[in-house]
PDB file of N, CA and C in Angstrom:
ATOM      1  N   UNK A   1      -3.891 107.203 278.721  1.00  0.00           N
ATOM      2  CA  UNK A   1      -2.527 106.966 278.257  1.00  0.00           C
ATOM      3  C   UNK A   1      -1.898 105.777 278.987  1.00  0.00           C
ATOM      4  N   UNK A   2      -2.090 105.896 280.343  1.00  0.00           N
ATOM      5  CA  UNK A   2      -1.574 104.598 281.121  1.00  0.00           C
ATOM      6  C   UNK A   2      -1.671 103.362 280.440  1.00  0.00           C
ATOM      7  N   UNK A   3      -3.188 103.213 280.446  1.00  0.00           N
ATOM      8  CA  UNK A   3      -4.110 102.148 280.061  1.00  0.00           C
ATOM      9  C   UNK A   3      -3.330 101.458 278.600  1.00  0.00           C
ATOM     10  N   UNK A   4      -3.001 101.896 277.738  1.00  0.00           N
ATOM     11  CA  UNK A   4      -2.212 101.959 276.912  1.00  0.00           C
ATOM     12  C   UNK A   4      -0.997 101.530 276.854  1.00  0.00           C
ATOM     13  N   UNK A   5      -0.168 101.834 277.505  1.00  0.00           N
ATOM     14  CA  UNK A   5       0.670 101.586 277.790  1.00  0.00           C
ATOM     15  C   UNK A   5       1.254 100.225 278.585  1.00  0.00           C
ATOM     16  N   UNK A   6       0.142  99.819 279.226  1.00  0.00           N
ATOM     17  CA  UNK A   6      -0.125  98.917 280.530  1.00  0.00           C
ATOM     18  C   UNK A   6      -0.452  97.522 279.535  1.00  0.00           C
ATOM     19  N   UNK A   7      -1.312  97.755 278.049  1.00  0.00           N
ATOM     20  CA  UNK A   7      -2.226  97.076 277.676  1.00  0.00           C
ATOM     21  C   UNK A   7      -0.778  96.490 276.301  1.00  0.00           C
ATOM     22  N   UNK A   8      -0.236  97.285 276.034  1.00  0.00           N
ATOM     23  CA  UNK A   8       0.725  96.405 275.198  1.00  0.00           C
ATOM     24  C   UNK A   8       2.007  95.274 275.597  1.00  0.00           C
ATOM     25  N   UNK A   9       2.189  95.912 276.668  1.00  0.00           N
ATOM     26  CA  UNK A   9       3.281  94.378 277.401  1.00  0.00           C
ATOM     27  C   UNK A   9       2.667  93.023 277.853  1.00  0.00           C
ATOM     28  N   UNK A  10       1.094  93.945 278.295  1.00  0.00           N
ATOM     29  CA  UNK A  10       0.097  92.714 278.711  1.00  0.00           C
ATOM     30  C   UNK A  10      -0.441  91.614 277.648  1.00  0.00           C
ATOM     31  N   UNK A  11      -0.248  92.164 276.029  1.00  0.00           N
ATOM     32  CA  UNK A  11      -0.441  91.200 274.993  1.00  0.00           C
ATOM     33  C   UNK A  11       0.414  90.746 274.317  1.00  0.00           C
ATOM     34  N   UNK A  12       1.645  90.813 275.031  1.00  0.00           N
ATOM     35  CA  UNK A  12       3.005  90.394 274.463  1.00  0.00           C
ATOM     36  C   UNK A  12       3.150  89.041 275.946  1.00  0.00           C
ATOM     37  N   UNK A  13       2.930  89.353 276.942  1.00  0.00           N
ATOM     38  CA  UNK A  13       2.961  88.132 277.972  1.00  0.00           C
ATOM     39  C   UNK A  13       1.925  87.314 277.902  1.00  0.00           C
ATOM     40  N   UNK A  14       0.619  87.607 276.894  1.00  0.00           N
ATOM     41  CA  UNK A  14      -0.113  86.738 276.968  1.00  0.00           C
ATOM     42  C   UNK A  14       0.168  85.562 275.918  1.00  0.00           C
ATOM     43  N   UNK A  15       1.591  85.966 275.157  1.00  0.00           N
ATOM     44  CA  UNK A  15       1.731  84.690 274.220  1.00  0.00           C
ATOM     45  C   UNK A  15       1.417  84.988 272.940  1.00  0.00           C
ATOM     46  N   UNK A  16       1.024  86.539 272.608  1.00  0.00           N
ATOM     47  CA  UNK A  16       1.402  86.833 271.069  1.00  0.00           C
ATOM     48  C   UNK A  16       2.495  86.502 270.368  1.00  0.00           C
ATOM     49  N   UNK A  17       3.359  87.243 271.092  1.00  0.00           N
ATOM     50  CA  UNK A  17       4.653  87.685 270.715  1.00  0.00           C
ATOM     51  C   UNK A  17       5.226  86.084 270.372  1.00  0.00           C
ATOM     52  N   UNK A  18       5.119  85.371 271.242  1.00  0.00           N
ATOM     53  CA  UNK A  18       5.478  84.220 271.191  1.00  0.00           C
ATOM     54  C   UNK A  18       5.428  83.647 269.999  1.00  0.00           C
ATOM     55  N   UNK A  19       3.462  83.341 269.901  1.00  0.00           N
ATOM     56  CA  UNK A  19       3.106  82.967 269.042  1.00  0.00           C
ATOM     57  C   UNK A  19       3.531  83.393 267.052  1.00  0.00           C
ATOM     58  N   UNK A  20       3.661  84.364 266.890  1.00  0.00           N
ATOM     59  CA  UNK A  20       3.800  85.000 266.087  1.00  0.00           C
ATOM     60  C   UNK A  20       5.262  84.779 265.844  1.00  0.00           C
ATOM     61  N   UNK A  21       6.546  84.723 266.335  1.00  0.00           N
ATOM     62  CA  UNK A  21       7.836  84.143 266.358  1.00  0.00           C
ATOM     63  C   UNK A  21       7.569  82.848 265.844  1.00  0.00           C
ATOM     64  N   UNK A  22       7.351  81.832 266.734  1.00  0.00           N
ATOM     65  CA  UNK A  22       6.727  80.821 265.981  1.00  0.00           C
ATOM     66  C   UNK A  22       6.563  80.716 264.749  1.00  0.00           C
ATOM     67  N   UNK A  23       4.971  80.998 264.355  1.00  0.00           N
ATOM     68  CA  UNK A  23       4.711  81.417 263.202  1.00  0.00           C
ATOM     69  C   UNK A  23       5.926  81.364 261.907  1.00  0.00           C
ATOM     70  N   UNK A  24       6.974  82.653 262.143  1.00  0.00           N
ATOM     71  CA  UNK A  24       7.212  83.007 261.323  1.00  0.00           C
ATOM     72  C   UNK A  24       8.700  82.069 261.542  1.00  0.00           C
ATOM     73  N   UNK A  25       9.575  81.492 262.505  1.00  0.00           N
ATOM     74  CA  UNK A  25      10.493  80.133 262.398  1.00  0.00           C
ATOM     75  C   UNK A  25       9.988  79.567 261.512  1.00  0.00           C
ATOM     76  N   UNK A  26       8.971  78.856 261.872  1.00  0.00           N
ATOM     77  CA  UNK A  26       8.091  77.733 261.423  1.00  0.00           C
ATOM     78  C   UNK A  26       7.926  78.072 259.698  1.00  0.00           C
ATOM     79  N   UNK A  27       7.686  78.940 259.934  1.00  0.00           N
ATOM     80  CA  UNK A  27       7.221  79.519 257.841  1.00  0.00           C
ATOM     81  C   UNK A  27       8.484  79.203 257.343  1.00  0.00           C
ATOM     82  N   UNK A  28       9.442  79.981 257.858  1.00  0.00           N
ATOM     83  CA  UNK A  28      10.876  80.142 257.399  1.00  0.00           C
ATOM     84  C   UNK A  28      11.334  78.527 257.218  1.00  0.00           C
ATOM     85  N   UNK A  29      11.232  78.205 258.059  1.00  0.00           N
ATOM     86  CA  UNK A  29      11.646  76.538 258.862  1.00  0.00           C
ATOM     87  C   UNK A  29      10.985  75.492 257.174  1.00  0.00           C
ATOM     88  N   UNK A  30       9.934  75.758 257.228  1.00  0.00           N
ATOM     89  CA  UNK A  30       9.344  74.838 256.121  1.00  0.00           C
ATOM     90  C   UNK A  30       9.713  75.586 254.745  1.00  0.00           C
ATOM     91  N   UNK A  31       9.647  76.431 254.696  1.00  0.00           N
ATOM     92  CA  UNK A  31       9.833  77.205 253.366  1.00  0.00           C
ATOM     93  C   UNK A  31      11.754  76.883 252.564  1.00  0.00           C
ATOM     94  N   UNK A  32      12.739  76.652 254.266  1.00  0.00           N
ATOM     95  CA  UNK A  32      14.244  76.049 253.740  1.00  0.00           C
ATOM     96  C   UNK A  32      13.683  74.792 253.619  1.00  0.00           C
ATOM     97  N   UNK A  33      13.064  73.760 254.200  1.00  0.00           N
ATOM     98  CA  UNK A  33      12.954  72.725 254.220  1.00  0.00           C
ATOM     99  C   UNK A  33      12.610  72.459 252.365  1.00  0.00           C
ATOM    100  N   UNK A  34      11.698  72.693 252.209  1.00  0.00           N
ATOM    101  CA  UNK A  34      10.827  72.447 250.590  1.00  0.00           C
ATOM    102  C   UNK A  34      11.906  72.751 249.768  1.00  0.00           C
ATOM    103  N   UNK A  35      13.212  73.966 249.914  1.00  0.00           N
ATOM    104  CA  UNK A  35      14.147  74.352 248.851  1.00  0.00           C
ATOM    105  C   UNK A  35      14.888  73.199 248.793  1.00  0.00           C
ATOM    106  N   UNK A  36      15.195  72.647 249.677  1.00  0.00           N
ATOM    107  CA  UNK A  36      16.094  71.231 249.943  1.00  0.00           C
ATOM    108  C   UNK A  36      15.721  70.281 249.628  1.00  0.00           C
ATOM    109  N   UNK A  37      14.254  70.115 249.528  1.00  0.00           N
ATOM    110  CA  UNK A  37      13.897  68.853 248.978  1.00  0.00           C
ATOM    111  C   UNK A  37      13.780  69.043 247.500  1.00  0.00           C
ATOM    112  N   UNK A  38      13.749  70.412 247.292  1.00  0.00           N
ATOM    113  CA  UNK A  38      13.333  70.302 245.632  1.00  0.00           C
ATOM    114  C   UNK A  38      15.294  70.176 245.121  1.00  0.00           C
ATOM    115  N   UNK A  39      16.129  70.713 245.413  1.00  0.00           N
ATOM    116  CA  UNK A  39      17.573  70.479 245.498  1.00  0.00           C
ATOM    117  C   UNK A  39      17.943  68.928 245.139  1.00  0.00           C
ATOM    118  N   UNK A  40      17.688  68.688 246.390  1.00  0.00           N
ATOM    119  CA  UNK A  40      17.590  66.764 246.513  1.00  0.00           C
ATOM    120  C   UNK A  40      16.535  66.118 245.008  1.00  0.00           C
ATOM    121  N   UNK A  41      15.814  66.662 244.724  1.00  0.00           N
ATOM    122  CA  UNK A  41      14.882  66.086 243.682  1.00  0.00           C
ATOM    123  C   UNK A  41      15.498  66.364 242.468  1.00  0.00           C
ATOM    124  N   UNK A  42      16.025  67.191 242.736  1.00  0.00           N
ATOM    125  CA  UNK A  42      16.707  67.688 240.802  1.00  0.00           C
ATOM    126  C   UNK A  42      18.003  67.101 240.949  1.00  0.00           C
ATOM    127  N   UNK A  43      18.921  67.007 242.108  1.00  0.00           N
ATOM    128  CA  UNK A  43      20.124  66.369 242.194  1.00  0.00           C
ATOM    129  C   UNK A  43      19.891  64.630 241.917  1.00  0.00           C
ATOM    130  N   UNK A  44      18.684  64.171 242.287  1.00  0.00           N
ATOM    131  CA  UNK A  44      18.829  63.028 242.453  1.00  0.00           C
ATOM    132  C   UNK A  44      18.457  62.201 240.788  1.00  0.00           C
TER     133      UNK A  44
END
């Protein structure tokens, strides 16, 4: 049970957690980006 317990904070400091935030900014991040350009493309 320890072990367990011990083993999930330890793969959140190794830069999952991180990573995966990332990830999903980044998705989000490009995914507003493309609505705006298609906006800008039909406006223009």
């Amino acid at each position: 049970m320890d072990k367990v317990y011990i083993d999930r904070p330890s793969a959140c400091a190794s830069g999952w957690c991180f990573y995966i935030t990332i990830a999903v900014y980044g998705y989000l991040w490009r995914l507003s980006d493309l609505k705006r350009l298609q906006i800008e493309r039909i406006a223009a």
